[in-house]
C-alpha atoms as a PDB file:
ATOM      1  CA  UNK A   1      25.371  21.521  68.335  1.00  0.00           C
ATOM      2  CA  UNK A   2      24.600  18.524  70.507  1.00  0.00           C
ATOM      3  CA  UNK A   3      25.645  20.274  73.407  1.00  0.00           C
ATOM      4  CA  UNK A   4      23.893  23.329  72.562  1.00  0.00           C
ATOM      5  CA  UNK A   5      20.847  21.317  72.289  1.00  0.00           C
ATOM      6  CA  UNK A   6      21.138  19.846  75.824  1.00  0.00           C
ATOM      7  CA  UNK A   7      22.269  23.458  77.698  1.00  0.00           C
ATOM      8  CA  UNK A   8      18.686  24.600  75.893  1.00  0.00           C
ATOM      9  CA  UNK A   9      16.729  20.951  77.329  1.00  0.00           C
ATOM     10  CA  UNK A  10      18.297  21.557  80.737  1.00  0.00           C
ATOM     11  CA  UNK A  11      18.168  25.191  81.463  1.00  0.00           C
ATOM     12  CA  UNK A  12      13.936  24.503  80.589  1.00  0.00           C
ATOM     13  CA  UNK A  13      14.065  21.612  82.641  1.00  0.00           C
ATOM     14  CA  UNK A  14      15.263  23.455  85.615  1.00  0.00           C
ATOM     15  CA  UNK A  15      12.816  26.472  85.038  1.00  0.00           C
ATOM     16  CA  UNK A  16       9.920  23.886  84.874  1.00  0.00           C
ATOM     17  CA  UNK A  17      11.222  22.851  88.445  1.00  0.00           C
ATOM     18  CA  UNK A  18      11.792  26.167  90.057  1.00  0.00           C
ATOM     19  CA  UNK A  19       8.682  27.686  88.570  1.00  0.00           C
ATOM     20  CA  UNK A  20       6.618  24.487  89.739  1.00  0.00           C
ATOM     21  CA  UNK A  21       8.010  24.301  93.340  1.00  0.00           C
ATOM     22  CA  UNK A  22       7.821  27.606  93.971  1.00  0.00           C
ATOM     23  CA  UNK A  23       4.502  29.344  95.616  1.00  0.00           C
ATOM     24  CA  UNK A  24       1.725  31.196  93.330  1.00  0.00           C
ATOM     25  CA  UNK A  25       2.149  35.414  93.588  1.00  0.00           C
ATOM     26  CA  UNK A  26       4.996  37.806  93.397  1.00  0.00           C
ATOM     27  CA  UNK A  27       8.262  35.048  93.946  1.00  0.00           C
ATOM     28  CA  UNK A  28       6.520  32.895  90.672  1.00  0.00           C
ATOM     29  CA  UNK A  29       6.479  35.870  88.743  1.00  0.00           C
ATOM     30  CA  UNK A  30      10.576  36.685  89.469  1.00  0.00           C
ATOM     31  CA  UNK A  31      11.060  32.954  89.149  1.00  0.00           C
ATOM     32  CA  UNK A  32       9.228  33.033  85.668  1.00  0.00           C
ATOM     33  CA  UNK A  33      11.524  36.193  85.261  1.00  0.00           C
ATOM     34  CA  UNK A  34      14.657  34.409  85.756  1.00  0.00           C
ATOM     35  CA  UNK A  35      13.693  31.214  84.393  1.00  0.00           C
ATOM     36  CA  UNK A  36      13.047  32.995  80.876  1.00  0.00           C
ATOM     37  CA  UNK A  37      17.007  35.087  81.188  1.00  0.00           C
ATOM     38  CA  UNK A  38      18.283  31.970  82.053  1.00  0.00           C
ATOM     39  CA  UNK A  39      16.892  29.940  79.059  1.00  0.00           C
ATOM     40  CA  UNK A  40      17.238  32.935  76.308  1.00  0.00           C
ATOM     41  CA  UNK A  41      20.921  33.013  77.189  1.00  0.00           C
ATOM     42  CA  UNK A  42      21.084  29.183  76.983  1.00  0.00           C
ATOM     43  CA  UNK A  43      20.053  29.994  73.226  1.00  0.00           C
ATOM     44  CA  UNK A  44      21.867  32.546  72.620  1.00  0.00           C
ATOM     45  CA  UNK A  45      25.220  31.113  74.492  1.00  0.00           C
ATOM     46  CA  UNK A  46      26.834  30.055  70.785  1.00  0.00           C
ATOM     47  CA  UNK A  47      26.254  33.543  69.670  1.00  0.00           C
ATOM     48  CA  UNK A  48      28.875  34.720  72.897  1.00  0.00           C
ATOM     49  CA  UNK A  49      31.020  32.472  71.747  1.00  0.00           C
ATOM     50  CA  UNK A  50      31.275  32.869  67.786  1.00  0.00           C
ATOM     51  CA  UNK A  51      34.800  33.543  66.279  1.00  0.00           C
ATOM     52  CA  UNK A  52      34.445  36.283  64.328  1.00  0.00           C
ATOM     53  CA  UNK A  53      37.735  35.851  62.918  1.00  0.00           C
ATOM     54  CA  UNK A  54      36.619  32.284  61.587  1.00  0.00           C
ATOM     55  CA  UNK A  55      33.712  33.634  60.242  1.00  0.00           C
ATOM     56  CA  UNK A  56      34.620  36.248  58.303  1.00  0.00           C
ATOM     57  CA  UNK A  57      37.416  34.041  56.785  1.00  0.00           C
ATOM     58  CA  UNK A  58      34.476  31.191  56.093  1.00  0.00           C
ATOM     59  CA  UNK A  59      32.420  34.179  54.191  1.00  0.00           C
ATOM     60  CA  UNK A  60      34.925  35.063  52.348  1.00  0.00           C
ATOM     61  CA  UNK A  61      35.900  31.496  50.822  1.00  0.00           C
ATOM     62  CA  UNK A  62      32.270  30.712  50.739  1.00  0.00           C
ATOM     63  CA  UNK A  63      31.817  33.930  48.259  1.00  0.00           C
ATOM     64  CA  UNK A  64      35.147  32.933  46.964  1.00  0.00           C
ATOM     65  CA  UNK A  65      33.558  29.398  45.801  1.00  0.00           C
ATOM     66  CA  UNK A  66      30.068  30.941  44.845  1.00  0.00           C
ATOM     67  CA  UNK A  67      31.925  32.923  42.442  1.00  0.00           C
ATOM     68  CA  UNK A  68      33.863  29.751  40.762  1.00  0.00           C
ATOM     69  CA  UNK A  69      30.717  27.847  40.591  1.00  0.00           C
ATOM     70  CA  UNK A  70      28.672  30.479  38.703  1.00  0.00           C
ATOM     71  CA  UNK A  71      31.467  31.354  36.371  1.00  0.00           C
ATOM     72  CA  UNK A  72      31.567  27.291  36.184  1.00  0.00           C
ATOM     73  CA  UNK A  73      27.734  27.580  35.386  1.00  0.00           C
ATOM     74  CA  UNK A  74      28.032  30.373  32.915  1.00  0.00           C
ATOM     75  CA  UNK A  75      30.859  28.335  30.894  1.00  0.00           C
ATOM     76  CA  UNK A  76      28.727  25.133  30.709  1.00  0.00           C
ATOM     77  CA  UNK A  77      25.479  27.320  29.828  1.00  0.00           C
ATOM     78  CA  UNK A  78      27.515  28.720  26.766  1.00  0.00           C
ATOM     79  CA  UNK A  79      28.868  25.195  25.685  1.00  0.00           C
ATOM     80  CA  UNK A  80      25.448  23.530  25.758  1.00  0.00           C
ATOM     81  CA  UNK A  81      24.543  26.570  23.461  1.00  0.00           C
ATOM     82  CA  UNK A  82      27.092  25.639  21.003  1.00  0.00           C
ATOM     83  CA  UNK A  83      26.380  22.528  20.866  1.00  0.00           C
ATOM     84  CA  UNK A  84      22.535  23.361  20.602  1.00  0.00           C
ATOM     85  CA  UNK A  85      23.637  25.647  17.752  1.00  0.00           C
ATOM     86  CA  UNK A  86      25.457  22.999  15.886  1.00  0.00           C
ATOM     87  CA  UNK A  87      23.172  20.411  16.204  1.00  0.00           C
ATOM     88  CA  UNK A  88      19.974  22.607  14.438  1.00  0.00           C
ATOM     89  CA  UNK A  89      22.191  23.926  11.913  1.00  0.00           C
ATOM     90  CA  UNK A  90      23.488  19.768  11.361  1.00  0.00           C
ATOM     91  CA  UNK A  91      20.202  19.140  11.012  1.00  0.00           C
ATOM     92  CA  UNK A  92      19.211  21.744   8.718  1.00  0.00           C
ATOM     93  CA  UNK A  93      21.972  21.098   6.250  1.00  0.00           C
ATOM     94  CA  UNK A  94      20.346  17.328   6.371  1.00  0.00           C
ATOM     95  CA  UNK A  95      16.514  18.468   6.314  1.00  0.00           C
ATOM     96  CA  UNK A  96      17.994  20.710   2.709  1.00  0.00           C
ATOM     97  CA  UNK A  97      19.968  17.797   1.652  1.00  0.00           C
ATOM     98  CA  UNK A  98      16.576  15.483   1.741  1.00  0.00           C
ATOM     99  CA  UNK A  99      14.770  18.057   0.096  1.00  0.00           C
ATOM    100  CA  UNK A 100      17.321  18.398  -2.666  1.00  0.00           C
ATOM    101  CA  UNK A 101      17.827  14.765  -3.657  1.00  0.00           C
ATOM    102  CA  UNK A 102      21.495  15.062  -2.209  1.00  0.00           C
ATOM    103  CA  UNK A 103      23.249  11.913  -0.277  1.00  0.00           C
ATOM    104  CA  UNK A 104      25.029  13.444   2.634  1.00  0.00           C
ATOM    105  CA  UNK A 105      26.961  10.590   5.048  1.00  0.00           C
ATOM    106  CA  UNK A 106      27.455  13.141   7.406  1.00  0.00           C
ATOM    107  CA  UNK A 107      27.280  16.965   8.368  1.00  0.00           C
ATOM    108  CA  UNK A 108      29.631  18.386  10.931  1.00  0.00           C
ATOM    109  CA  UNK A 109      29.072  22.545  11.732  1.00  0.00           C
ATOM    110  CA  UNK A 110      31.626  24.612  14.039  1.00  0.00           C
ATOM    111  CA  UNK A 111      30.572  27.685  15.948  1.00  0.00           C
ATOM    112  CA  UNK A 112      32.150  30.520  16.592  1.00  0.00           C
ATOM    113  CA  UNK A 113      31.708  32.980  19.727  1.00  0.00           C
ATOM    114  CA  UNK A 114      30.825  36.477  19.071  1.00  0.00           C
ATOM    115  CA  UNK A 115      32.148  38.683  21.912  1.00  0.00           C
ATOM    116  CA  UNK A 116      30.652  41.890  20.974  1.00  0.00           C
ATOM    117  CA  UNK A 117      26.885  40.125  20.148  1.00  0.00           C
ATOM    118  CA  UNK A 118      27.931  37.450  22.951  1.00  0.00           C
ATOM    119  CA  UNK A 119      26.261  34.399  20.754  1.00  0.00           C
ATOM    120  CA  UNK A 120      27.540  31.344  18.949  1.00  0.00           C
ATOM    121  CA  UNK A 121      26.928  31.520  15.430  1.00  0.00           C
ATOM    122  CA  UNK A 122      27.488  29.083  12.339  1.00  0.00           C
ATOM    123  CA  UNK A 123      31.286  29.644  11.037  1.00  0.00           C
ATOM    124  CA  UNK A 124      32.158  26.258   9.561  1.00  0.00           C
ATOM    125  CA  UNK A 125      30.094  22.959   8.278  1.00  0.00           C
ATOM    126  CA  UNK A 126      32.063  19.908   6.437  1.00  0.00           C
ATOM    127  CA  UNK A 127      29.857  17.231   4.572  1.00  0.00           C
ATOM    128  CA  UNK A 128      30.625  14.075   3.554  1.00  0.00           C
ATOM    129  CA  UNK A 129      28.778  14.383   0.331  1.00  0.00           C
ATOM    130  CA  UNK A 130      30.118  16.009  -3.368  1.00  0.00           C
ATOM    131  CA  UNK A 131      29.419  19.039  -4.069  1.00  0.00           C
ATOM    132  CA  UNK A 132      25.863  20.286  -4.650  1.00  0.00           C
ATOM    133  CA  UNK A 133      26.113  24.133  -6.027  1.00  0.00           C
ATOM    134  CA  UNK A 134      22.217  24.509  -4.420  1.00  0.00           C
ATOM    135  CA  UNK A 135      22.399  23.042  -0.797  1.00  0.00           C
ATOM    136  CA  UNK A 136      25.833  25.394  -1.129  1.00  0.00           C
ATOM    137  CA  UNK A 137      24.248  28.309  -1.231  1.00  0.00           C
ATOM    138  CA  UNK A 138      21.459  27.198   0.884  1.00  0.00           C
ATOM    139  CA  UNK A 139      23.752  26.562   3.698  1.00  0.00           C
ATOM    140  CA  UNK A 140      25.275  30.164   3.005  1.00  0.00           C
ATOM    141  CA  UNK A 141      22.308  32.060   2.759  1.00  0.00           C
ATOM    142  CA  UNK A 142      20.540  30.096   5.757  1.00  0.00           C
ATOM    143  CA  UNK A 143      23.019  29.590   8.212  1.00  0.00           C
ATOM    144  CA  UNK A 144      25.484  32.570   7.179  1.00  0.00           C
ATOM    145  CA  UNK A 145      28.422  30.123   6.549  1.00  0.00           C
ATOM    146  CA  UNK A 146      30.389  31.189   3.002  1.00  0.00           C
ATOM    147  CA  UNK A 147      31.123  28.046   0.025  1.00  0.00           C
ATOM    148  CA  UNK A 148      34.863  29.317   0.936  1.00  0.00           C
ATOM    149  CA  UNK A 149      33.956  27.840   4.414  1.00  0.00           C
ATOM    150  CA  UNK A 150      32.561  24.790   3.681  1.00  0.00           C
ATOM    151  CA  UNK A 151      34.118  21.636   3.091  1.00  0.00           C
ATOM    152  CA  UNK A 152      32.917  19.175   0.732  1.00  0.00           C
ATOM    153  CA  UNK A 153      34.253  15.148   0.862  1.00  0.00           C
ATOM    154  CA  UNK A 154      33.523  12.575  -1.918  1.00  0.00           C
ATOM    155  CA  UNK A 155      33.792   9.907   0.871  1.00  0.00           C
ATOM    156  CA  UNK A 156      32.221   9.279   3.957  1.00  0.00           C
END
């Protein structure tokens, strides 16, 4: 790049001179001519000399890491939804506990991944509370999840 830089800085440099020493009329305006070839082919001198074969192999492992990184992306995206997911319905089984007088230590919900709706929904919730028939069926009718799924602890 460096040297790039300074092949650009010089080739000017020297068309500055020429263009500068040389008398006003038809020799400036060939001197301006060449001056101008000889700096756009100082620019465009990495272009000659790009490896084609390097390139195309960088492309491809660039698009080859692109592709890992948004399928990384995607996976985290759809974990942060879980755990989004779990959270409200935690804290809805809490907010229904409140409401029904019912002393809950703790409220853990699992979700489950729906390929053909491609969603995480509410498949399991354990409570560290005894049974409450009400908040039960609250937390089935609510949040989808079946008594037969939910797990019920005396202790905390």
């Amino acid at each position: 790049m460096m040297d790039w830089i300074a092949h650009i800085t010089a080739a000017s440099l020297l068309g500055a001179l020429a263009l500068t020493l040389t008398p006003p009329g038809r020799v400036q305006k060939v001197t301006r001519l060449v001056c101008g070839l000889v700096c756009a082919l100082a620019v465009a001198g990495p272009v000659a000399r790009l490896d084609t074969d390097s390139l195309a192999r960088d492309m491809a492992l660039y698009r080859q890491r692109a592709s890992q990184i948004v399928s990384q992306a995607e996976e985290e995206g759809k974990m942060l939804d879980r755990t989004y997911i779990e959270q409200r319905c935690q804290a809805y089984i809490l907010g229904k506990a409140a409401q029904a007088g019912v002393s809950v230590g703790s409220v853990t919900v699992t979700a489950r991944w729906d390929e053909q709706a491609l969603l995480w929904y509410p498949w399991q919730a354990a409570l560290d509370a005894p049974f409450d028939s009400g908040l039960a069926a609250s937390i089935e009718g609510e949040l989808g999840i079946p008594v037969s799924r939910q797990e019920w602890r005396r202790d905390g």
